[in-house]
N, C-alpha and C. Protein backbone atom coordinates (compact mmCIF):
# COMPACT_ATOMS: atom_id res chain seq x y z
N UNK A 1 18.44 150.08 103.38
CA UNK A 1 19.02 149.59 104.58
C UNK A 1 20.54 149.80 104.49
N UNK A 2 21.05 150.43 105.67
CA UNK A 2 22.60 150.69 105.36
C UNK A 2 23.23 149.51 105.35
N UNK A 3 24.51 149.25 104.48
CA UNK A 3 25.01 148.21 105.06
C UNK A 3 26.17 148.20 106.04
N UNK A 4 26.22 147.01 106.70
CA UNK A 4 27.65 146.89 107.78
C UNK A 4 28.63 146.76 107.29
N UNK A 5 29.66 147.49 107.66
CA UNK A 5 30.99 146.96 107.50
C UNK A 5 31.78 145.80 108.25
N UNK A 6 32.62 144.76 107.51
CA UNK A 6 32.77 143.69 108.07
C UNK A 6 33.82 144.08 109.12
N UNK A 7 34.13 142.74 110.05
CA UNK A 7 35.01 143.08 111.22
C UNK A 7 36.40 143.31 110.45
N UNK A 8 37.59 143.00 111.50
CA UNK A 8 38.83 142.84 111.03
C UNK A 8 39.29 141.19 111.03
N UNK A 9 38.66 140.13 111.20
CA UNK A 9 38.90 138.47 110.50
C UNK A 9 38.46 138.97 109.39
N UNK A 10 37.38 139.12 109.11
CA UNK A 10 36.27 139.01 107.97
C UNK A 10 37.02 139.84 107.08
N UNK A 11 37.48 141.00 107.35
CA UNK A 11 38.52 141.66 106.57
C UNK A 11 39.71 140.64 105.70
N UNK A 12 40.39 139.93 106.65
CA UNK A 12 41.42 139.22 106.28
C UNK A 12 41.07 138.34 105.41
N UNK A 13 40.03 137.81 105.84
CA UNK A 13 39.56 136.73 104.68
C UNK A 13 39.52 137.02 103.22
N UNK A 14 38.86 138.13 103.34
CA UNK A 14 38.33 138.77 102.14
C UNK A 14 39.71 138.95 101.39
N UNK A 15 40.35 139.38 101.66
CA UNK A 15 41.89 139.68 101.28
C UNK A 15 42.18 138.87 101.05
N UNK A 16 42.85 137.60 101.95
CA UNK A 16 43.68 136.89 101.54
C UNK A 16 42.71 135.96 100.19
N UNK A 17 41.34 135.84 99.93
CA UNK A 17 40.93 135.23 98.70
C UNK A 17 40.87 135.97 97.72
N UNK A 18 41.09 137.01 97.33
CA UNK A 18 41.11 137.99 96.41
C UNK A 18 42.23 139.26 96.70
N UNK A 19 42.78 138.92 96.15
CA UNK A 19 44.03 140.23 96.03
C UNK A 19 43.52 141.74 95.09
N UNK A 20 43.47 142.62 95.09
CA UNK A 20 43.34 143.56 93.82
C UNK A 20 44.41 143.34 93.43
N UNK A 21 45.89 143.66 93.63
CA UNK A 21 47.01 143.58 93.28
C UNK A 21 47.89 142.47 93.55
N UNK A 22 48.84 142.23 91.77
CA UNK A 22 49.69 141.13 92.74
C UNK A 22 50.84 141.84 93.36
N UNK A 23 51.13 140.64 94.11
CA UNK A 23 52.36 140.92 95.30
C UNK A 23 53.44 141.87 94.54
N UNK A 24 54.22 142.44 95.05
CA UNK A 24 55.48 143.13 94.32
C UNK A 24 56.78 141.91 94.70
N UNK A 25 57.02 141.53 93.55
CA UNK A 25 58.41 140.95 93.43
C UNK A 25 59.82 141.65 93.80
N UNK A 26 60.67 141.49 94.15
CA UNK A 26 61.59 142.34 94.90
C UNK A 26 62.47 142.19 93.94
N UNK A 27 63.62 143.33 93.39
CA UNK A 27 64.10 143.69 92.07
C UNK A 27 65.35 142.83 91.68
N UNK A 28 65.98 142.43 90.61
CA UNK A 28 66.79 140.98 91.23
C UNK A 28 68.15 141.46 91.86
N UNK A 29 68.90 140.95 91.96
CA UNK A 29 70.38 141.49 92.66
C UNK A 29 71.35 142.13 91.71
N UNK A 30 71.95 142.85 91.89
CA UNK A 30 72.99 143.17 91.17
C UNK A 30 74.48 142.29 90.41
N UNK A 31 74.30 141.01 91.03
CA UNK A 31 75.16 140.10 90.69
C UNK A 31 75.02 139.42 89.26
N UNK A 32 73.47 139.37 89.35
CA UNK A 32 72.54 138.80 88.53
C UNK A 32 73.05 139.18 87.22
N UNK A 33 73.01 140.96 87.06
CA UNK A 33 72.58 141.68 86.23
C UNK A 33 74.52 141.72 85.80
N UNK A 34 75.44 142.10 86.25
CA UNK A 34 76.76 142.21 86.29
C UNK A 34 77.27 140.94 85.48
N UNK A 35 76.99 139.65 86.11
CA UNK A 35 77.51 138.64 85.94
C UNK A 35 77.64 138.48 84.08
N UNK A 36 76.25 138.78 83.39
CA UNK A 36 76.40 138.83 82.04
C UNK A 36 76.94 139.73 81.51
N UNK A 37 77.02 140.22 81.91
CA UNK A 37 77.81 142.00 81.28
C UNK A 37 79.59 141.58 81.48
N UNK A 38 79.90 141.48 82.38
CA UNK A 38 81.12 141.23 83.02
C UNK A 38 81.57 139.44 82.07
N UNK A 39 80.80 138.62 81.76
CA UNK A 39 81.29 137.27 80.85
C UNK A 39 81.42 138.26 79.72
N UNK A 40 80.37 138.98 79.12
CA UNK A 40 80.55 139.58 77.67
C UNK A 40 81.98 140.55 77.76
N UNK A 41 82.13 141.06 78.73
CA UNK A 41 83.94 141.72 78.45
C UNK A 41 84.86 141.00 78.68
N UNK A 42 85.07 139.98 79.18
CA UNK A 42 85.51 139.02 79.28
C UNK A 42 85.80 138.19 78.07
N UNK A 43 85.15 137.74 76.99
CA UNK A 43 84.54 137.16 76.10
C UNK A 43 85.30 138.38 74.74
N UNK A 44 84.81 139.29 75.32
CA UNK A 44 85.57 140.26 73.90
C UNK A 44 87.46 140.96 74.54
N UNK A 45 86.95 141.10 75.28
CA UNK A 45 88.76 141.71 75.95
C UNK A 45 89.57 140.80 76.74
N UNK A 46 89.13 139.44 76.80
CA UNK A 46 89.55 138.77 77.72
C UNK A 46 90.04 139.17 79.24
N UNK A 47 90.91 138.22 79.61
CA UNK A 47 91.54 138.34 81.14
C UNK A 47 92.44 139.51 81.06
N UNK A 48 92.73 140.34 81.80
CA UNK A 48 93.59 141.35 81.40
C UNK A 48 94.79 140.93 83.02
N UNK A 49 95.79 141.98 83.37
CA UNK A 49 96.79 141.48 83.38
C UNK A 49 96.42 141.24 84.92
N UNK A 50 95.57 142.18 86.01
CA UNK A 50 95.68 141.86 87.16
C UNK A 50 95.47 140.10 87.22
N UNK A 51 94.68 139.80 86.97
CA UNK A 51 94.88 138.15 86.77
C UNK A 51 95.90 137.40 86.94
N UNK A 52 96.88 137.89 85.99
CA UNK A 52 97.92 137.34 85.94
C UNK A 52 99.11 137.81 87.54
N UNK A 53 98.95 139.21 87.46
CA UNK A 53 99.67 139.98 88.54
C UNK A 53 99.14 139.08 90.05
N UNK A 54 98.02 138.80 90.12
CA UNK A 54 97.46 138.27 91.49
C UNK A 54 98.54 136.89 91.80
N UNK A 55 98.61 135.93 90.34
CA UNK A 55 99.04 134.25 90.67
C UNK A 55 100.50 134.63 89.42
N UNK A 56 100.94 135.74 89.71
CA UNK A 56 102.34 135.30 88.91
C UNK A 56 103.43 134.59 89.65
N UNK A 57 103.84 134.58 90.87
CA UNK A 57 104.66 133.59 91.34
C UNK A 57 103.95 131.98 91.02
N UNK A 58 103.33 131.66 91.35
CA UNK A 58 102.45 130.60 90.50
C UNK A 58 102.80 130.48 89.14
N UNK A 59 102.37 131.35 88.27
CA UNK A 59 102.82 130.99 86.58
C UNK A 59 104.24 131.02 86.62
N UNK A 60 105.02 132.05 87.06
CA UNK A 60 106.29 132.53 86.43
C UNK A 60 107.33 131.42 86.89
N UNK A 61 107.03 131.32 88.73
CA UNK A 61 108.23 130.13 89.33
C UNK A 61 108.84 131.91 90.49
N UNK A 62 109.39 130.96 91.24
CA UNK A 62 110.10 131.86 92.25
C UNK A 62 111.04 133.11 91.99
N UNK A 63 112.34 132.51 91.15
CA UNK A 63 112.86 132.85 90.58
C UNK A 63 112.38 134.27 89.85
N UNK A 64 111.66 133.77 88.29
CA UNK A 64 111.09 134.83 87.56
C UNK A 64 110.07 136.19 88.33
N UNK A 65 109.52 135.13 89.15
CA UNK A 65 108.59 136.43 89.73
C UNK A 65 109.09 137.49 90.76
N UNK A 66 110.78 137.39 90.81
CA UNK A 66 111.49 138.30 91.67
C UNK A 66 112.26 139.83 90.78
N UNK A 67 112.45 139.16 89.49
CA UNK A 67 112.72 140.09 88.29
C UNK A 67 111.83 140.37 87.27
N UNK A 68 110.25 139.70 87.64
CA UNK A 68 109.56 140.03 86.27
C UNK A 68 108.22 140.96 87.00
N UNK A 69 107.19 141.51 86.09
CA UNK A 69 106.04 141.94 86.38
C UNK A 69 105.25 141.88 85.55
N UNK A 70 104.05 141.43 85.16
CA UNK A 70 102.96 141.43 84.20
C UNK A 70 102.73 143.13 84.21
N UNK A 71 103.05 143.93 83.05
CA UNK A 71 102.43 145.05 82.64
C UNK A 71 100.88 145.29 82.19
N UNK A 72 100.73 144.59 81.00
CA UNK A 72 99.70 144.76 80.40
C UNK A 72 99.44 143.56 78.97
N UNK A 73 98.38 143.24 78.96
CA UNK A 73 98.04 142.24 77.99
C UNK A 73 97.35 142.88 77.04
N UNK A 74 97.96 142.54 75.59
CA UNK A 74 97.28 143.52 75.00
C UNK A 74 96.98 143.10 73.55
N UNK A 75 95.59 142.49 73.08
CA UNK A 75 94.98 141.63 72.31
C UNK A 75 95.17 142.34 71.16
N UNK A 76 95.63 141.59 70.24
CA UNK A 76 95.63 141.43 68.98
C UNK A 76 94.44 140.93 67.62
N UNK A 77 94.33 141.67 66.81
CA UNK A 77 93.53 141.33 65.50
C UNK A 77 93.50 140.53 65.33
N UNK A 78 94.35 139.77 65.13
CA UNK A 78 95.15 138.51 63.88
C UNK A 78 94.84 137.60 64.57
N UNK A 79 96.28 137.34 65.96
CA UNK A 79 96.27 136.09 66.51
C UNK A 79 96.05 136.42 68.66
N UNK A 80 96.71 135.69 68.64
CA UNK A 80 96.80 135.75 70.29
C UNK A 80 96.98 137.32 71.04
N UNK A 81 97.33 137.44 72.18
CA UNK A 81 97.68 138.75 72.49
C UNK A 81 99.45 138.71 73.16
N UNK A 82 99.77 140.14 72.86
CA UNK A 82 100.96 140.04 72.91
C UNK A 82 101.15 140.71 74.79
N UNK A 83 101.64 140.08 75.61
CA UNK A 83 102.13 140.21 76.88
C UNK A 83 103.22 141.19 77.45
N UNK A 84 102.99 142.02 77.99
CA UNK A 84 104.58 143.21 78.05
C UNK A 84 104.41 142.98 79.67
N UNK A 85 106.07 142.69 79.48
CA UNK A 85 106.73 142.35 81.03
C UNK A 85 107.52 143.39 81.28
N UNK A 86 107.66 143.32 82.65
CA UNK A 86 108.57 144.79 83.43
C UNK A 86 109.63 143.68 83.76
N UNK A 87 110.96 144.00 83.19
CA UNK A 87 111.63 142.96 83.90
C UNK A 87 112.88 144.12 84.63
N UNK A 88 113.78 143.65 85.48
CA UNK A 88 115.07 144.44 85.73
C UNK A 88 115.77 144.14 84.79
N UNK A 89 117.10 145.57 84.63
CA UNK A 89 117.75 145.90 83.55
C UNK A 89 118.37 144.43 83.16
N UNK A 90 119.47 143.98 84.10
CA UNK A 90 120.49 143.45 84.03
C UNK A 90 119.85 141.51 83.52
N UNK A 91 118.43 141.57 83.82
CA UNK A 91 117.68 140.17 83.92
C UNK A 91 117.27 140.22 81.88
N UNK A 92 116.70 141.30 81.71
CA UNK A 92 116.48 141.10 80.12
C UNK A 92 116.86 140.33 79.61
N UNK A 93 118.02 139.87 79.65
CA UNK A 93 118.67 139.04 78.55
C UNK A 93 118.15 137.80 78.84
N UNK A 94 118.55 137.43 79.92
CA UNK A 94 118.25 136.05 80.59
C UNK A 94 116.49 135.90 80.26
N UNK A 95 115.42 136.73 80.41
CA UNK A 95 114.22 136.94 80.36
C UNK A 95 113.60 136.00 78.75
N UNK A 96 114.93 137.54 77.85
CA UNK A 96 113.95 136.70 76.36
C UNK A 96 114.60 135.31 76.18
N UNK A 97 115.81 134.75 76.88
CA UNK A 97 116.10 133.75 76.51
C UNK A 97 114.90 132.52 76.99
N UNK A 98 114.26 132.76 77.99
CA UNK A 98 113.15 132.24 78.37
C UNK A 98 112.35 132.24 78.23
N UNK A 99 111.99 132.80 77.07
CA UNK A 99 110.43 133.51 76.74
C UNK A 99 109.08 132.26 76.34
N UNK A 100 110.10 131.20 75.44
CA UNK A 100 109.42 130.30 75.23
C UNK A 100 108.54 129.73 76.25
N UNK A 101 109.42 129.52 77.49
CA UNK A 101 108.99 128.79 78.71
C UNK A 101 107.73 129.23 79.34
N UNK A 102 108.24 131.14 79.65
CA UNK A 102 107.57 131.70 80.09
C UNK A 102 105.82 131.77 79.69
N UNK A 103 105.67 131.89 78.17
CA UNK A 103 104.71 131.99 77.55
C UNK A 103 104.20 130.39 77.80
N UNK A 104 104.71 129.61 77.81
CA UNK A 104 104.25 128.04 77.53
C UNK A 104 103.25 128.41 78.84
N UNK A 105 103.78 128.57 79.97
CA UNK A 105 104.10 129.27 81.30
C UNK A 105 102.05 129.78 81.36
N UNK A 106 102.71 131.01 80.57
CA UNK A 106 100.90 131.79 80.68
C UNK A 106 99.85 131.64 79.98
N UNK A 107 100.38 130.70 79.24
CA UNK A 107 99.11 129.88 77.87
C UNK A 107 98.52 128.59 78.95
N UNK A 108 99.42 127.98 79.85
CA UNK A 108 98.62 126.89 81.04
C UNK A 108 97.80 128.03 81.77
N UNK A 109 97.92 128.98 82.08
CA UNK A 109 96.72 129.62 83.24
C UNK A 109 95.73 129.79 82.33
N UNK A 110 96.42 130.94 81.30
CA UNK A 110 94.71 131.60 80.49
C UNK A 110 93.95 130.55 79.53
N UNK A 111 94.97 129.93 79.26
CA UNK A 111 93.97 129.35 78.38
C UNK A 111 94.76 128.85 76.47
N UNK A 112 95.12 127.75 76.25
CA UNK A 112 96.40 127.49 74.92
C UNK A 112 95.78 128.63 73.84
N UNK A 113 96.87 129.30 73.51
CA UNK A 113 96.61 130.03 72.17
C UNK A 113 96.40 131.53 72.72
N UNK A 114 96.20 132.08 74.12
CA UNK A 114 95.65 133.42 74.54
C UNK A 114 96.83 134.47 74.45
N UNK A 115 98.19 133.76 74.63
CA UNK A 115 99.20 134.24 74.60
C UNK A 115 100.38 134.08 73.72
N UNK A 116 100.48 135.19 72.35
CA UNK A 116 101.14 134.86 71.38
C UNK A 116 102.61 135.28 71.38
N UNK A 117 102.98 136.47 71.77
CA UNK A 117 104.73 136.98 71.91
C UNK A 117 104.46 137.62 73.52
N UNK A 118 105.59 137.72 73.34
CA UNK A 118 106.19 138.18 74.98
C UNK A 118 107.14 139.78 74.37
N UNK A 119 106.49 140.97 75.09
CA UNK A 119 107.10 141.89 75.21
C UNK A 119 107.80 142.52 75.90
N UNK A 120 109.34 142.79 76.08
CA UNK A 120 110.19 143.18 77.38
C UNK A 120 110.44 144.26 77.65
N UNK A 121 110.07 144.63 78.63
CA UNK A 121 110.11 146.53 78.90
C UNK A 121 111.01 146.53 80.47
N UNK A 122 112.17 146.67 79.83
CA UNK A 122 113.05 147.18 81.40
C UNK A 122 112.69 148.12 82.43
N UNK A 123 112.69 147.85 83.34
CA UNK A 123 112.31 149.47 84.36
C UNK A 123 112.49 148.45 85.84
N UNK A 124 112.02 149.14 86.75
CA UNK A 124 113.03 148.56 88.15
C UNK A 124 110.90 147.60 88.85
N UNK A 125 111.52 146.48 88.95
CA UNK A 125 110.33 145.41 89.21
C UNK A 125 109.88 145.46 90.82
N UNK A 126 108.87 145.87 91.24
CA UNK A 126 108.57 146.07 92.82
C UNK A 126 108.86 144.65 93.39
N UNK A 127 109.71 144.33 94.24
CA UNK A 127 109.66 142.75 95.15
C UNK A 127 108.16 142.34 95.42
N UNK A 128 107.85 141.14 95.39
CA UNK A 128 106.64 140.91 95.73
C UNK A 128 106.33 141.02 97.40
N UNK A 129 105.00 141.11 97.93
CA UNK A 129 104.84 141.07 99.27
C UNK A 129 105.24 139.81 100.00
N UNK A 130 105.46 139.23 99.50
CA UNK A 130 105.83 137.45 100.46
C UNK A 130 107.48 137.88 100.65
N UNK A 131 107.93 138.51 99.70
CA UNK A 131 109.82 138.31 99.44
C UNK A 131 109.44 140.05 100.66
N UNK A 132 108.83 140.62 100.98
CA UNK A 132 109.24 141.81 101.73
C UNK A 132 109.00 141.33 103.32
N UNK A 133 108.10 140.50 103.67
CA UNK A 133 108.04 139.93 104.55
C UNK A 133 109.16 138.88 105.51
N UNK A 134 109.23 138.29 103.55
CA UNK A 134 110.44 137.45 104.46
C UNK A 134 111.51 138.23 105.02
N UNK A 135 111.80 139.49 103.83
CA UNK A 135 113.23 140.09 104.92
C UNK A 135 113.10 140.75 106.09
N UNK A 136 111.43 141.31 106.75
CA UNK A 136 111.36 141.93 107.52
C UNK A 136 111.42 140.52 108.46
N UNK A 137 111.08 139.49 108.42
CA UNK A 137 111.57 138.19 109.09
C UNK A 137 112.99 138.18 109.67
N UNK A 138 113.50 137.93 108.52
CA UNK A 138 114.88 137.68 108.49
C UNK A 138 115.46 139.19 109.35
N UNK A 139 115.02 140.11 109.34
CA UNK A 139 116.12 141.82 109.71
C UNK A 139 115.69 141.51 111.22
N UNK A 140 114.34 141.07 111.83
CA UNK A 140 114.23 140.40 113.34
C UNK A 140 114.86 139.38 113.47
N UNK A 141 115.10 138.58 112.77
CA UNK A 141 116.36 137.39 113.54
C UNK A 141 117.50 137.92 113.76
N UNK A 142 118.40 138.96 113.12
CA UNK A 142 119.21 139.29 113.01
C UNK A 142 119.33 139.74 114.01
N UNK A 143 118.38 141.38 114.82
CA UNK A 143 118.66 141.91 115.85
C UNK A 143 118.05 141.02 117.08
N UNK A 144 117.93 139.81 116.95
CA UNK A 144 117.35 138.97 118.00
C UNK A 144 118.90 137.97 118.36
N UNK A 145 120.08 138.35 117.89
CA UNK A 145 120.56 137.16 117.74
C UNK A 145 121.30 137.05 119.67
N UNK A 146 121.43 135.87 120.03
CA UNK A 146 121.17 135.77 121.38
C UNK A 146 123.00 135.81 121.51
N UNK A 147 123.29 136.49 123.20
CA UNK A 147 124.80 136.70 123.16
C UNK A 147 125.49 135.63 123.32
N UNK A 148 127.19 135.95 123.20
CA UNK A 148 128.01 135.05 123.63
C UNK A 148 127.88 134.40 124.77
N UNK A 149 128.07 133.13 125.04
CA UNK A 149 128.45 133.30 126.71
C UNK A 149 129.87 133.24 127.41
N UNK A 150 130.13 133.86 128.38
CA UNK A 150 130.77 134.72 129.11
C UNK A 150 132.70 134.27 128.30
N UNK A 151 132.55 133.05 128.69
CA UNK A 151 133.81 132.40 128.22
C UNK A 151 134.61 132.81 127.10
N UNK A 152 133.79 132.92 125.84
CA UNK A 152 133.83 132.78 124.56
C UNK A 152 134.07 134.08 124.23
N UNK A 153 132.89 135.20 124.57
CA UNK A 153 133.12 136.48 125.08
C UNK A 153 134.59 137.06 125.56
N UNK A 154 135.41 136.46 126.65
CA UNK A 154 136.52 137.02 127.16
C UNK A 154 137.38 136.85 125.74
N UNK A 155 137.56 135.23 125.54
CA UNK A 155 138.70 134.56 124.64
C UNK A 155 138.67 135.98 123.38
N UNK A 156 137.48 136.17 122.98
CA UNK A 156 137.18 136.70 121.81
C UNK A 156 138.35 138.61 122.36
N UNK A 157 137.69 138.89 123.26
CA UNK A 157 138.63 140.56 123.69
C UNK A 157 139.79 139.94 123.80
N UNK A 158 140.27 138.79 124.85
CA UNK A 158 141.56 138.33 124.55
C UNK A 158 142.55 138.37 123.58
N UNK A 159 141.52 138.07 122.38
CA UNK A 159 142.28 137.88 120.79
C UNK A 159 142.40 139.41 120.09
N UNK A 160 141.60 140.08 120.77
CA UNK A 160 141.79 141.64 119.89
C UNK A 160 142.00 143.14 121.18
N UNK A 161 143.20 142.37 121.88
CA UNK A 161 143.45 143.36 123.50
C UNK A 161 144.81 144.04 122.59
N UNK A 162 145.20 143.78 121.71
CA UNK A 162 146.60 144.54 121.37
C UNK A 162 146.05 145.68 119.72
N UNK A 163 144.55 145.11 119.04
CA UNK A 163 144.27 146.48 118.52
C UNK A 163 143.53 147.41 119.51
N UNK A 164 144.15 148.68 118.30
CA UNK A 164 143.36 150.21 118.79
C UNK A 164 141.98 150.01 119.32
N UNK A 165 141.26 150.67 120.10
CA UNK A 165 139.96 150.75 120.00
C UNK A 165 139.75 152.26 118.85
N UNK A 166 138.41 151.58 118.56
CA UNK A 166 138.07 152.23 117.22
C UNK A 166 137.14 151.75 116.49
N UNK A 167 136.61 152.13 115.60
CA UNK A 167 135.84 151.23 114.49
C UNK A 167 136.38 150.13 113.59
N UNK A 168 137.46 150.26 113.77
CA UNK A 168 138.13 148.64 113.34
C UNK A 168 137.97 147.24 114.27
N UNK A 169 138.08 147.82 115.70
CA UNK A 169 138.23 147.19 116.62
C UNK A 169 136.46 146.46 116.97
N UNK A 170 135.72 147.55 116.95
CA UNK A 170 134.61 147.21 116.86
C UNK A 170 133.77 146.29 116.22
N UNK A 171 134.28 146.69 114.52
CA UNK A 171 134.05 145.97 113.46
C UNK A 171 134.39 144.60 113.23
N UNK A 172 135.63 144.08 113.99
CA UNK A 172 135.86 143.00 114.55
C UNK A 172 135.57 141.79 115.89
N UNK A 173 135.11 142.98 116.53
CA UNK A 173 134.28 142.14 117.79
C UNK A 173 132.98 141.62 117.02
N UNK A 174 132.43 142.41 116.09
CA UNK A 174 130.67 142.13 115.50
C UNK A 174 131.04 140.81 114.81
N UNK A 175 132.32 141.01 113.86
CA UNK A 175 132.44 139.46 112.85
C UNK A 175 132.51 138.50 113.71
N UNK A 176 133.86 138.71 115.25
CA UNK A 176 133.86 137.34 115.38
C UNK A 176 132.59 136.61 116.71
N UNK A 177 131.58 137.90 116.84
CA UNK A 177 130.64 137.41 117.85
C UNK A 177 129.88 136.62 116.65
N UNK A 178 129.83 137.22 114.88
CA UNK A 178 128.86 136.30 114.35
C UNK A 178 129.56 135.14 114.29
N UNK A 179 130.70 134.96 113.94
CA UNK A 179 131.24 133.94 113.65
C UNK A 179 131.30 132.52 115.00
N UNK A 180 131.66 133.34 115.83
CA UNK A 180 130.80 132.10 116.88
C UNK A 180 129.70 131.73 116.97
N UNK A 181 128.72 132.60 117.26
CA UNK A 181 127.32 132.31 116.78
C UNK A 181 127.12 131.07 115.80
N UNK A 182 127.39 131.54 114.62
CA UNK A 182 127.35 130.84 113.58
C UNK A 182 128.00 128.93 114.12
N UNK A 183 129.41 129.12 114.52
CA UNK A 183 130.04 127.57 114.80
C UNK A 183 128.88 127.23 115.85
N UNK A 184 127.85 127.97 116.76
CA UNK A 184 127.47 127.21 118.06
C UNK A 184 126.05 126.96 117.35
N UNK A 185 125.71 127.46 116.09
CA UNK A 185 124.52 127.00 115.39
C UNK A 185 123.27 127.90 115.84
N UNK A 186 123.44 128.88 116.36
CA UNK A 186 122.64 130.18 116.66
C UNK A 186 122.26 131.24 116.23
């Protein structure tokens, strides 16, 4: 006797109580797999310098982080790792006189003991992006600055009707329009 083949419920049933295969698990994430790999270099090479480069106005102070730059951190056998800074020429001096501070400074972020000497390498230090902003701030106030009014204006040609015209003459209308400015608090 032939047999029937079941419907498509009867199908499902059958299935869902007996699997041939199990389900496929979906493969884990890449974060997963990184995350241990990435603690283990971490763990043997430590923090290296972008770290530091990201929150150095933070470690360094305002000041330092306008003449200094985290170069490179660079771990040692023995003890801690030794730190090489980009500082400007003329700041060096002032730099190692601070070194103590400084290091006290990058042993609170990384961690006491991570940071053993401080190395000074002169060369010209990029301004940070906050200090380039501010002057592009500041270079729009400047050409924003609002005019005399009319009065102040005359008195001012009044006071400079007996020099030449010229670039002297000029050069003197600009000081004393800032200089009013400035007394009217503008």
């Amino acid at each position: 006797m032939p047999r029937r083949l079941p419907d498509s419920a009867e199908t499902m049933r059958i299935l869902a109580r007996c699997r041939t295969r199990p389900a496929r698990r979906p493969p884990p994430t890449a974060g997963r797999g990184l995350g241990k790999f990435i603690k283990g270099l971490e763990e043997r090479f430590g923090q290296g310098p972008d770290v530091l480069r990201a929150r150095w106005r933070e470690i360094a102070g305002e000041t330092l982080a306008l003449r200094t730059e985290p170069v490179k951190l660079v771990k040692s056998r023995t003890g801690g790792a030794t730190l090489e800074l980009k500082v400007d020429g003329p700041a060096a001096a002032l730099i190692q006189h601070q070194a103590p501070e400084v290091l006290a400074r990058v042993n609170l972020f990384l961690g006491e003991g991570t940071v053993a000497k401080l190395r000074i390498v002169q060369g010209r230090v990029k301004p940070p992006v906050a200090a380039l902003a501010a002057a592009e701030v500041a270079k729009a106030r400047r050409r924003r600055a609002q005019p005399l009014d009319a009065a102040k204006e005359a008195e001012l040609e009044e006071g400079l009707a007996k020099v030449q015209d010229g670039p002297l003459k000029r050069a003197l209308l600009r000081l004393g329009r800032e200089v009013l400015r400035a007394e009217d608090g503008r």
